[in-house]
C-alpha atoms as a PDB file:
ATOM      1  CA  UNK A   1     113.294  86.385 109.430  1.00  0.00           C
ATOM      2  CA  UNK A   2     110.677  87.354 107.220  1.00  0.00           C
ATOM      3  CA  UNK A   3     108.923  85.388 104.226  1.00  0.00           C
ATOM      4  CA  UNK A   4     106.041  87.539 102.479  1.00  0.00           C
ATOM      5  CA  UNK A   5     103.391  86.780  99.315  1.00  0.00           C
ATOM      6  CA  UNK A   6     101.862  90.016  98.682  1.00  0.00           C
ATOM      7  CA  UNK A   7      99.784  91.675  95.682  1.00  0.00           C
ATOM      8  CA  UNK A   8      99.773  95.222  94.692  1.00  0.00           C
ATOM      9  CA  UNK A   9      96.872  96.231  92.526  1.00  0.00           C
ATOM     10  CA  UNK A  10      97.468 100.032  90.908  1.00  0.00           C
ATOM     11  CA  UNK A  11      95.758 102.687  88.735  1.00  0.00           C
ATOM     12  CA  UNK A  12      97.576 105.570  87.026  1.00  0.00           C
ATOM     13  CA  UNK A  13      96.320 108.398  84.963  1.00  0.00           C
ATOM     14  CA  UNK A  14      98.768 109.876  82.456  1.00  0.00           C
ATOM     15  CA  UNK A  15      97.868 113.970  81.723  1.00  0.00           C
ATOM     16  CA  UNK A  16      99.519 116.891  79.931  1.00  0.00           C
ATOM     17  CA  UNK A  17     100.378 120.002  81.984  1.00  0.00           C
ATOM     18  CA  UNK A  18     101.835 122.530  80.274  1.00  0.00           C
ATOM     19  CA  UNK A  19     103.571 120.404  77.639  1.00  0.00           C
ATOM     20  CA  UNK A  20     104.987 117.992  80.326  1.00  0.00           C
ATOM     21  CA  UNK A  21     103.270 114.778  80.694  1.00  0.00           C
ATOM     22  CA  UNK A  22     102.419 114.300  84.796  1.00  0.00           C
ATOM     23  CA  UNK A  23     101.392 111.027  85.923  1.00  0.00           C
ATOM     24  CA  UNK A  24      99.210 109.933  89.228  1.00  0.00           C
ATOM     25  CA  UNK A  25      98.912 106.921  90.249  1.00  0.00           C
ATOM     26  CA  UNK A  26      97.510 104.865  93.559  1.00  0.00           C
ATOM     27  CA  UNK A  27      98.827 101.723  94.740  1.00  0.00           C
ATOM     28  CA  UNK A  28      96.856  99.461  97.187  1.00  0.00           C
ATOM     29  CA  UNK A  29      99.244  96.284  98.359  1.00  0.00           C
ATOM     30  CA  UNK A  30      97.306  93.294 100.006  1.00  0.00           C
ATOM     31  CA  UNK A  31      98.684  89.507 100.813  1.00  0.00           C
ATOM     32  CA  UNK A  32     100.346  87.957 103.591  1.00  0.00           C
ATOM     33  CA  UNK A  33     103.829  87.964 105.727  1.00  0.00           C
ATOM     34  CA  UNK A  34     104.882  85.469 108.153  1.00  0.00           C
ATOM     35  CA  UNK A  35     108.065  85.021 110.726  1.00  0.00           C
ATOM     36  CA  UNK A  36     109.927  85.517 113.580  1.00  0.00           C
ATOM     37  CA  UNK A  37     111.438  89.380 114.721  1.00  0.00           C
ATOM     38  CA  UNK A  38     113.103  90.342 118.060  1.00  0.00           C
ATOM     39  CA  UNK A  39     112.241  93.501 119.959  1.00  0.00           C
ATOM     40  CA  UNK A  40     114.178  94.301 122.904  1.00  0.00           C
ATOM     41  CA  UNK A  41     115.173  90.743 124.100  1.00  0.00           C
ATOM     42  CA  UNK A  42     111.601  89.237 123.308  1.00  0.00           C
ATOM     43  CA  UNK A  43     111.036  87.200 120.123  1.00  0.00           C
ATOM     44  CA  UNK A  44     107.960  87.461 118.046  1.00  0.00           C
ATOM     45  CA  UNK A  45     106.705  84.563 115.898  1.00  0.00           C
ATOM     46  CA  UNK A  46     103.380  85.215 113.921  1.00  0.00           C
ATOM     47  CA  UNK A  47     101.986  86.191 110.452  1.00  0.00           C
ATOM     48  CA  UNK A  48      99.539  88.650 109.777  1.00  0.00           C
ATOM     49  CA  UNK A  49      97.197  88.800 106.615  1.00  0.00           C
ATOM     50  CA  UNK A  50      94.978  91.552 104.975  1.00  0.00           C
ATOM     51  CA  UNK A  51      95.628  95.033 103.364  1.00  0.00           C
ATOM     52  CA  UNK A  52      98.688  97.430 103.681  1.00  0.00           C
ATOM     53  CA  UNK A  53      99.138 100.966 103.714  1.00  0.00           C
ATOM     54  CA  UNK A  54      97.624 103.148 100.213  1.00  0.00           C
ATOM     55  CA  UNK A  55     100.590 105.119  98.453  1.00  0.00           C
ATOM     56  CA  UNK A  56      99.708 108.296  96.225  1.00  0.00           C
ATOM     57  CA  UNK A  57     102.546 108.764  93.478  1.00  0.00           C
ATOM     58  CA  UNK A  58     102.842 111.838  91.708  1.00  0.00           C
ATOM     59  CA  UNK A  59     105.803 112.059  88.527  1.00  0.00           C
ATOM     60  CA  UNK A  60     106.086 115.229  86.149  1.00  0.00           C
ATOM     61  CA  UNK A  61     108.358 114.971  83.312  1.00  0.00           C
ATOM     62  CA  UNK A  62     111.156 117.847  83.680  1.00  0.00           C
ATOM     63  CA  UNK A  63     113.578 116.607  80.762  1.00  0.00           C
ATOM     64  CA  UNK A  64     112.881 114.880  77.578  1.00  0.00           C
ATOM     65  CA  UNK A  65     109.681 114.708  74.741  1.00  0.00           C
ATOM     66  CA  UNK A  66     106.489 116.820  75.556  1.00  0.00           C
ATOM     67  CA  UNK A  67     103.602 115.152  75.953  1.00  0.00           C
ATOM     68  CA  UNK A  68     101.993 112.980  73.153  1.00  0.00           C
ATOM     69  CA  UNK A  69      99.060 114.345  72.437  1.00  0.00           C
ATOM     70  CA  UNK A  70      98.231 113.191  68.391  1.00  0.00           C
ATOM     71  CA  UNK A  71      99.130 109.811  66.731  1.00  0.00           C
ATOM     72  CA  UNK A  72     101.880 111.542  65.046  1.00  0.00           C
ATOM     73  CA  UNK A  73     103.255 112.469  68.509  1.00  0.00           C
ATOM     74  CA  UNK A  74     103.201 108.893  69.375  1.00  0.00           C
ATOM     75  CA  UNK A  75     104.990 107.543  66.036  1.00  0.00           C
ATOM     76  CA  UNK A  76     107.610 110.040  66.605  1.00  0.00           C
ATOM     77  CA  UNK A  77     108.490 109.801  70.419  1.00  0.00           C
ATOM     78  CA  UNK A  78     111.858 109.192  71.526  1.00  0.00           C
ATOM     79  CA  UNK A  79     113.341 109.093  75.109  1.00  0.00           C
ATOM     80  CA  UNK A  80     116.776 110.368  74.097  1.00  0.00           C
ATOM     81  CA  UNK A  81     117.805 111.522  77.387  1.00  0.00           C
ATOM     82  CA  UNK A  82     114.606 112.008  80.074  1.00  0.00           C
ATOM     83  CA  UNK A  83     114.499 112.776  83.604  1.00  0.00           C
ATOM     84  CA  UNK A  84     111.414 112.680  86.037  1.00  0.00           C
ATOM     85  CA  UNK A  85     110.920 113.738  89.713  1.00  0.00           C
ATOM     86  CA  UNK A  86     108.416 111.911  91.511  1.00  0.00           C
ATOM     87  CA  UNK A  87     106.491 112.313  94.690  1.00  0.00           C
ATOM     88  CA  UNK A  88     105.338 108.914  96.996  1.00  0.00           C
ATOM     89  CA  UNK A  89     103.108 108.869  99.888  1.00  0.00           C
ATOM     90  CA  UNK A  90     102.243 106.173 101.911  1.00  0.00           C
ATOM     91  CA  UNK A  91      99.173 106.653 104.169  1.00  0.00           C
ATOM     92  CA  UNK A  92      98.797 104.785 107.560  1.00  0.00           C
ATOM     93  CA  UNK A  93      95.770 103.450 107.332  1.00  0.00           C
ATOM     94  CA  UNK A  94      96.393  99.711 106.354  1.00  0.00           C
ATOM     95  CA  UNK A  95      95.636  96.864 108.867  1.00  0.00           C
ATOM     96  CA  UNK A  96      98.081  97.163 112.518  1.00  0.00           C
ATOM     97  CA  UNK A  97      98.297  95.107 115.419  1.00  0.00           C
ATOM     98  CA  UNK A  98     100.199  96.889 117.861  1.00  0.00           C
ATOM     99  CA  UNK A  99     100.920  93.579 119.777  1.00  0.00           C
ATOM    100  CA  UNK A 100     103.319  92.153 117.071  1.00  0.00           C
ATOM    101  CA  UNK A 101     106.161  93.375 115.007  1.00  0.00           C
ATOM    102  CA  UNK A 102     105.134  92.279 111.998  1.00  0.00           C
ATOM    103  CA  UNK A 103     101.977  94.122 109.831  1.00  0.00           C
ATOM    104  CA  UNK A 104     101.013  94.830 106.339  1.00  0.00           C
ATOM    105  CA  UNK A 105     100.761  98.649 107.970  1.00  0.00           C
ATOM    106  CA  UNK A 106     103.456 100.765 109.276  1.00  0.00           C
ATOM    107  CA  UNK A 107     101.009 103.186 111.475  1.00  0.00           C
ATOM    108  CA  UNK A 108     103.127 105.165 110.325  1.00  0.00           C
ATOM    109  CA  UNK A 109     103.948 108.194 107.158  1.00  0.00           C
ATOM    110  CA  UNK A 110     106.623 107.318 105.315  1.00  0.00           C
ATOM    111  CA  UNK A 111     107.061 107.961 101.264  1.00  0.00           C
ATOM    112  CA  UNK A 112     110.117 109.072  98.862  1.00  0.00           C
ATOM    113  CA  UNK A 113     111.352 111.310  96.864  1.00  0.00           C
ATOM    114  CA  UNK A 114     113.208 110.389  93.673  1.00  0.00           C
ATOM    115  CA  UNK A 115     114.250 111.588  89.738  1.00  0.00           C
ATOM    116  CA  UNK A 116     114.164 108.926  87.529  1.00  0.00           C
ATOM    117  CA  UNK A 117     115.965 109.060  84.279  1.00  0.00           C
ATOM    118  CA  UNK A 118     115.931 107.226  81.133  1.00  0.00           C
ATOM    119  CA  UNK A 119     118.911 106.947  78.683  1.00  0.00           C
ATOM    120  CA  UNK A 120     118.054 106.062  74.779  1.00  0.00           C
ATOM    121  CA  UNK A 121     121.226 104.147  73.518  1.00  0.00           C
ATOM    122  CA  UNK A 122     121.271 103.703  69.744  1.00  0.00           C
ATOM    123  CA  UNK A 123     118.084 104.125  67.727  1.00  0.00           C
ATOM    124  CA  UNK A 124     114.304 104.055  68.771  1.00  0.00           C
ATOM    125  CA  UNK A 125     113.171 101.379  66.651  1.00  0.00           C
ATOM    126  CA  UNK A 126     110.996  98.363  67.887  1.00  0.00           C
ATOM    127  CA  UNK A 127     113.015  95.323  68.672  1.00  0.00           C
ATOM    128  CA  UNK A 128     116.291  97.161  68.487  1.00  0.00           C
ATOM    129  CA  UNK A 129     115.281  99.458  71.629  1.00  0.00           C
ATOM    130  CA  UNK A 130     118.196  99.505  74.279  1.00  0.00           C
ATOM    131  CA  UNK A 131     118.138 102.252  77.548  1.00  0.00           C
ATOM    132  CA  UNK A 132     120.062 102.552  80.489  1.00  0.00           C
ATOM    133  CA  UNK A 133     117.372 103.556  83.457  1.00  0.00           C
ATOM    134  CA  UNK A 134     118.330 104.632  86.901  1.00  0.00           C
ATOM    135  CA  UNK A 135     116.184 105.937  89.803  1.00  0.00           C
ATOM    136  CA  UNK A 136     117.414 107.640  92.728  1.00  0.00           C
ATOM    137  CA  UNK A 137     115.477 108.218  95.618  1.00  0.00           C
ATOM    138  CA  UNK A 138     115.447 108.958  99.006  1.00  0.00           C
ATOM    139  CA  UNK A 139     113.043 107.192 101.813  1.00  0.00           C
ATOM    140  CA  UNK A 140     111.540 109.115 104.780  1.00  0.00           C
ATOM    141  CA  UNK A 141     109.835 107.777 107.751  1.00  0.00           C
ATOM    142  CA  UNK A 142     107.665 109.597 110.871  1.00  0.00           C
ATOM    143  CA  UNK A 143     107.887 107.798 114.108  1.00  0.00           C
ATOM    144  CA  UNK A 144     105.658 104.623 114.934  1.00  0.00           C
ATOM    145  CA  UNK A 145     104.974 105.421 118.420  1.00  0.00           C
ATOM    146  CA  UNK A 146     102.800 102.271 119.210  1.00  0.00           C
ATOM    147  CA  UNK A 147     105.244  99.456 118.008  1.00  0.00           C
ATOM    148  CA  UNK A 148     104.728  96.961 120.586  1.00  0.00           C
ATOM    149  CA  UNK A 149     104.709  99.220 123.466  1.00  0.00           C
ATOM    150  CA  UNK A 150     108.026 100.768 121.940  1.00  0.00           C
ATOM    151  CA  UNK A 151     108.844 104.001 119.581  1.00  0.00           C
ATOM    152  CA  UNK A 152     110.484 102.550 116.595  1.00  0.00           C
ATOM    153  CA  UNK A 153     112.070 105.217 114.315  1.00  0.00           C
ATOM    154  CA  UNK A 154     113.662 104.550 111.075  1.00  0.00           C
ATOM    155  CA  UNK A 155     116.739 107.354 109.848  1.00  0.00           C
ATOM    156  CA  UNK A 156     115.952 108.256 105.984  1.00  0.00           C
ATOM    157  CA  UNK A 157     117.146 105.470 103.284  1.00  0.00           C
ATOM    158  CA  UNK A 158     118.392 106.245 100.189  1.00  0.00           C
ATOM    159  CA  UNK A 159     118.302 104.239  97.349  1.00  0.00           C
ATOM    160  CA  UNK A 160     119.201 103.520  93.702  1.00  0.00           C
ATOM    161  CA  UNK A 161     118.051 101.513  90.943  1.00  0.00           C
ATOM    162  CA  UNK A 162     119.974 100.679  87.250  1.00  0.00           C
ATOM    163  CA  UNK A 163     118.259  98.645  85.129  1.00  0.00           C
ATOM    164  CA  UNK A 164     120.103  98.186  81.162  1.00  0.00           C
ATOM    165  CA  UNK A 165     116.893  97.122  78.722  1.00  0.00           C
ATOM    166  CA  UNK A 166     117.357  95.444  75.771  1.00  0.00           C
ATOM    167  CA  UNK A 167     114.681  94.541  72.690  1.00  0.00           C
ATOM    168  CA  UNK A 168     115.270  90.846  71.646  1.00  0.00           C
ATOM    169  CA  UNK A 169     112.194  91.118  69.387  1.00  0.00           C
ATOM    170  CA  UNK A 170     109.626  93.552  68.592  1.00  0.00           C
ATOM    171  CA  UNK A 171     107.823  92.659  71.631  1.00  0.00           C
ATOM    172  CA  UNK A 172     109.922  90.571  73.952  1.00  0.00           C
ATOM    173  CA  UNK A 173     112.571  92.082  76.145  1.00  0.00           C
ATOM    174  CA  UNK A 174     114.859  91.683  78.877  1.00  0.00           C
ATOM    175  CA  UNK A 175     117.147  93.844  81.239  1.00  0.00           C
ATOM    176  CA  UNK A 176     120.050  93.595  84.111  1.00  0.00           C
ATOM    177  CA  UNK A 177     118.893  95.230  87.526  1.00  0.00           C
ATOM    178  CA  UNK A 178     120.046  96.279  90.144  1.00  0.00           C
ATOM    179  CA  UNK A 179     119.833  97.834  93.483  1.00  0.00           C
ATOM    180  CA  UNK A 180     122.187  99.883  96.126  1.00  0.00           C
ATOM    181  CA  UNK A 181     120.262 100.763  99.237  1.00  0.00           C
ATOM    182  CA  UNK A 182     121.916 102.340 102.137  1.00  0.00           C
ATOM    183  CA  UNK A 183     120.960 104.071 105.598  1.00  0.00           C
ATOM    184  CA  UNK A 184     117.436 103.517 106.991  1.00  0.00           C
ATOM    185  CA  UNK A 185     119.114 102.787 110.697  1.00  0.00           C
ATOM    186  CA  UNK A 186     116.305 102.170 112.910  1.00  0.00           C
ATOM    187  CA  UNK A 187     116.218 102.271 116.632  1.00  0.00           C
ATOM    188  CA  UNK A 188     113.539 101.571 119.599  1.00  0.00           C
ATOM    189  CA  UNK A 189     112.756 103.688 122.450  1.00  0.00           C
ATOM    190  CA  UNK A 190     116.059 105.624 120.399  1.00  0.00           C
ATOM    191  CA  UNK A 191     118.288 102.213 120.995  1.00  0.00           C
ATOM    192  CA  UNK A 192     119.641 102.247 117.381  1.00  0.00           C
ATOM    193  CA  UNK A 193     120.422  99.182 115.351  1.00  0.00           C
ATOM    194  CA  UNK A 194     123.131  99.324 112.112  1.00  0.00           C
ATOM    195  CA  UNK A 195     122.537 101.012 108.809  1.00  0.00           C
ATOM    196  CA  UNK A 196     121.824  99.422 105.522  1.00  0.00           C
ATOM    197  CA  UNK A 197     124.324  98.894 102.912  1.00  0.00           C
ATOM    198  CA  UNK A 198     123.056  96.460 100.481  1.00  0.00           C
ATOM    199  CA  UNK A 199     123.685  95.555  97.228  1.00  0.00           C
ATOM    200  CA  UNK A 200     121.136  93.668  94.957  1.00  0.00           C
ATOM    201  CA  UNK A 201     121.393  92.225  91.196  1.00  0.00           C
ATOM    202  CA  UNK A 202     118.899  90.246  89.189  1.00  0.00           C
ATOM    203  CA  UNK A 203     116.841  90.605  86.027  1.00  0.00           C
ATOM    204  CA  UNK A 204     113.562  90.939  83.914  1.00  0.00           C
ATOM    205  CA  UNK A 205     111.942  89.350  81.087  1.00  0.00           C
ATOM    206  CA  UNK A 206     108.999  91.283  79.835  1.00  0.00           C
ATOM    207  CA  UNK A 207     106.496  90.924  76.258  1.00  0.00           C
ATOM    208  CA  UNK A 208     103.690  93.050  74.910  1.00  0.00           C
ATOM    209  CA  UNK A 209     100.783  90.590  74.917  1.00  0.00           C
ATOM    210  CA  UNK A 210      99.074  93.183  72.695  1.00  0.00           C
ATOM    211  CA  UNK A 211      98.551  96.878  72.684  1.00  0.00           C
ATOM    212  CA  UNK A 212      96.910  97.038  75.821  1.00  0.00           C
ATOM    213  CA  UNK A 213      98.517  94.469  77.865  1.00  0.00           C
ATOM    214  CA  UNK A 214     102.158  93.288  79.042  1.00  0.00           C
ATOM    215  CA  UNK A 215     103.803  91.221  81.435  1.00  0.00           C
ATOM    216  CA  UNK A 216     107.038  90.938  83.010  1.00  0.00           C
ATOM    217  CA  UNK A 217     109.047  88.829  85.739  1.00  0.00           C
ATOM    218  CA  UNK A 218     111.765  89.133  87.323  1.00  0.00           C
ATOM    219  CA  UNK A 219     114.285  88.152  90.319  1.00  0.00           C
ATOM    220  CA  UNK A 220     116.696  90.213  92.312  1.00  0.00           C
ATOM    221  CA  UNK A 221     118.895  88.792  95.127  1.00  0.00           C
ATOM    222  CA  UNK A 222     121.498  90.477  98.011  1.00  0.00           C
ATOM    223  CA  UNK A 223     125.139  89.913  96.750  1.00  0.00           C
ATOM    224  CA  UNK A 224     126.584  91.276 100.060  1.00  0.00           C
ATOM    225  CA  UNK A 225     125.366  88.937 102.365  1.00  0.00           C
ATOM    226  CA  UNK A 226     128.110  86.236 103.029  1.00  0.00           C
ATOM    227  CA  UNK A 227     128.328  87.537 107.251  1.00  0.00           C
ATOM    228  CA  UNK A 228     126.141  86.052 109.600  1.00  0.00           C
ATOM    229  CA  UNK A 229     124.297  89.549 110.491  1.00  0.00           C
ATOM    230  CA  UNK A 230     124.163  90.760 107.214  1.00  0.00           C
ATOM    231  CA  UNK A 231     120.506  91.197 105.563  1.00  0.00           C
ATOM    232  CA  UNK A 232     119.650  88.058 103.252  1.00  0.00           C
ATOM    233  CA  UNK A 233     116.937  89.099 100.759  1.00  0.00           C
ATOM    234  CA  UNK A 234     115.185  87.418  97.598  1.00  0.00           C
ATOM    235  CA  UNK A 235     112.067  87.937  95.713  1.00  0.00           C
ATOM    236  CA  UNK A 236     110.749  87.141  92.546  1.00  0.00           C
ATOM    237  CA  UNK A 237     107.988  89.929  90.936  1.00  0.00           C
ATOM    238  CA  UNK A 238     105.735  89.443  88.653  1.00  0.00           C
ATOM    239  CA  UNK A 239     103.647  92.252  86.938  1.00  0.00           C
ATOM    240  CA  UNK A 240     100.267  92.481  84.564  1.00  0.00           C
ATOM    241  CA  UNK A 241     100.002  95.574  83.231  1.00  0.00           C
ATOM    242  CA  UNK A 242      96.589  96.842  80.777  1.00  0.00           C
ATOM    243  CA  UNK A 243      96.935 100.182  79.777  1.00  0.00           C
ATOM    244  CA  UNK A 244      94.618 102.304  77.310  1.00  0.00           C
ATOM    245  CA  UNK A 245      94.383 105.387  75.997  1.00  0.00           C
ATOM    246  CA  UNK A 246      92.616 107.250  73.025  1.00  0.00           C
ATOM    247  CA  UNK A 247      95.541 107.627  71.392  1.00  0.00           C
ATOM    248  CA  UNK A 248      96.860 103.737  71.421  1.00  0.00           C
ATOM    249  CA  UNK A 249      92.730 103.497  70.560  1.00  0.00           C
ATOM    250  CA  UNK A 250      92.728 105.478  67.545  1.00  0.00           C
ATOM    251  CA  UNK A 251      96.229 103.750  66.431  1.00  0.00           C
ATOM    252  CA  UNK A 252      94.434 100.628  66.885  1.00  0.00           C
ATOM    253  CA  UNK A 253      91.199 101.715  64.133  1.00  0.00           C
ATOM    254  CA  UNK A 254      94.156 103.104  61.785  1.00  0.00           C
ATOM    255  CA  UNK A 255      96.344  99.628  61.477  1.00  0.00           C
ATOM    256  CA  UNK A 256      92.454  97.287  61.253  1.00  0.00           C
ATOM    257  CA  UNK A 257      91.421 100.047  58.512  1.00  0.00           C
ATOM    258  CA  UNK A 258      94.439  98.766  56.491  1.00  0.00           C
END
């Protein structure tokens, strides 16, 4: 039973590489989790506070626009269809206590593979946009061999994400989300508990403050979840996003000049 407020602050750099546009990004979560967990007939209840475990993302476009290089490149982009693959790496170096369950750090490697792809549905024209976005991926995780005197290991997840957008104005929009995640059986000392199979809906509301900055929010809940031992999960996200780049600058000097 597990209740958790935490922040993830994040940098990416967007680059061209040979006419494909690669992105790198860090992530850096921080905040606080708090409850109760069981490990091998003893109960834990605690909370622990601080910084989590770094992840390195790496994405190259393989399918879809090249890379915008020129204001005309940005005036005339279009998704159509676009697919990604994209690289995650979490390393274990956030804050452990190997005397309790629960920790913002694994002290452990873990990370994904997935190929996201974006689906342009009728035209590309601001406050008519509509996609259909999916992202499957697959989890892996290395052993935590100092898990309260215990091994736990965790069998790889996979997981995927839909999300349908849809422009309500030039700069508000919304979209239906959700979430299918099976696997990730974990065990201790090679005990093994049950698999995932988990199914997740919910939704986002997001608007361009400006050029530069947006925010969304959004919900997502279990659906599955009416048996006593099946996993109950909620959270509500909310993201601030500022973003710049020379050619959203220069964009920005044409439209004052008028």
């Amino acid at each position: 039973d597990v209740d958790a407020n935490v922040v993830v602050a994040g940098y990416a750099k967007m680059l061209p590489l040979f006419d494909r546009t690669l992105t790198l990004a860090i992530l850096e979560p921080m905040g606080r989790i708090s409850g109760e967990a069981s490990v091998r007939g003893r109960t834990y209840d605690q909370d622990a506070t601080g910084f989590g475990d770094p992840m390195l993302e790496a994405g190259i476009n393989l399918v879809g626009p090249k890379a915008m290089r020129t204001i005309p490149d940005l005036l005339r982009y279009e998704p159509k269809l676009s697919v990604d693959l994209i690289l995650d790496i979490a390393f274990p170096i956030g804050e452990y206590d190997n005397e309790q369950p629960l920790n913002l750090g694994q002290n452990r490697w873990y990370g994904r593979v997935g190929t996201p792809v974006i689906w342009q549905i009728g035209p590309w024209v601001p406050g008519r946009r509509t996609t259909l976005e999916v992202l499957p991926s697959v989890w892996f995780f290395t052993d935590n061999d100092d898990y309260v005197g215990h091994t736990l290991g965790t069998d790889p997840m996979f997981q995927v994400e839909g999300h349908l957008t849809r422009d309500f104005t030039e700069h508000f929009w919304g979209s239906l989300d959700s979430t299918w995640i099976t696997g990730g059986e974990s065990s201790v000392d090679g005990v093994g508990g049950d698999s995932l199979n988990n199914i997740g809906v919910g939704f986002t509301l997001g608007y361009q403050i400006n050029a530069n900055l947006s925010l969304t929010a959004g919900y997502m809940a279990t659906v599955n979840d009416s048996e006593p031992g099946d996993l109950q999960m909620d959270g509500f996200r909310l993201s601030l996003t500022y973003g710049w780049h020379k050619i959203v600058e220069g964009q920005k000097r044409l439209r004052s000049e008028e």
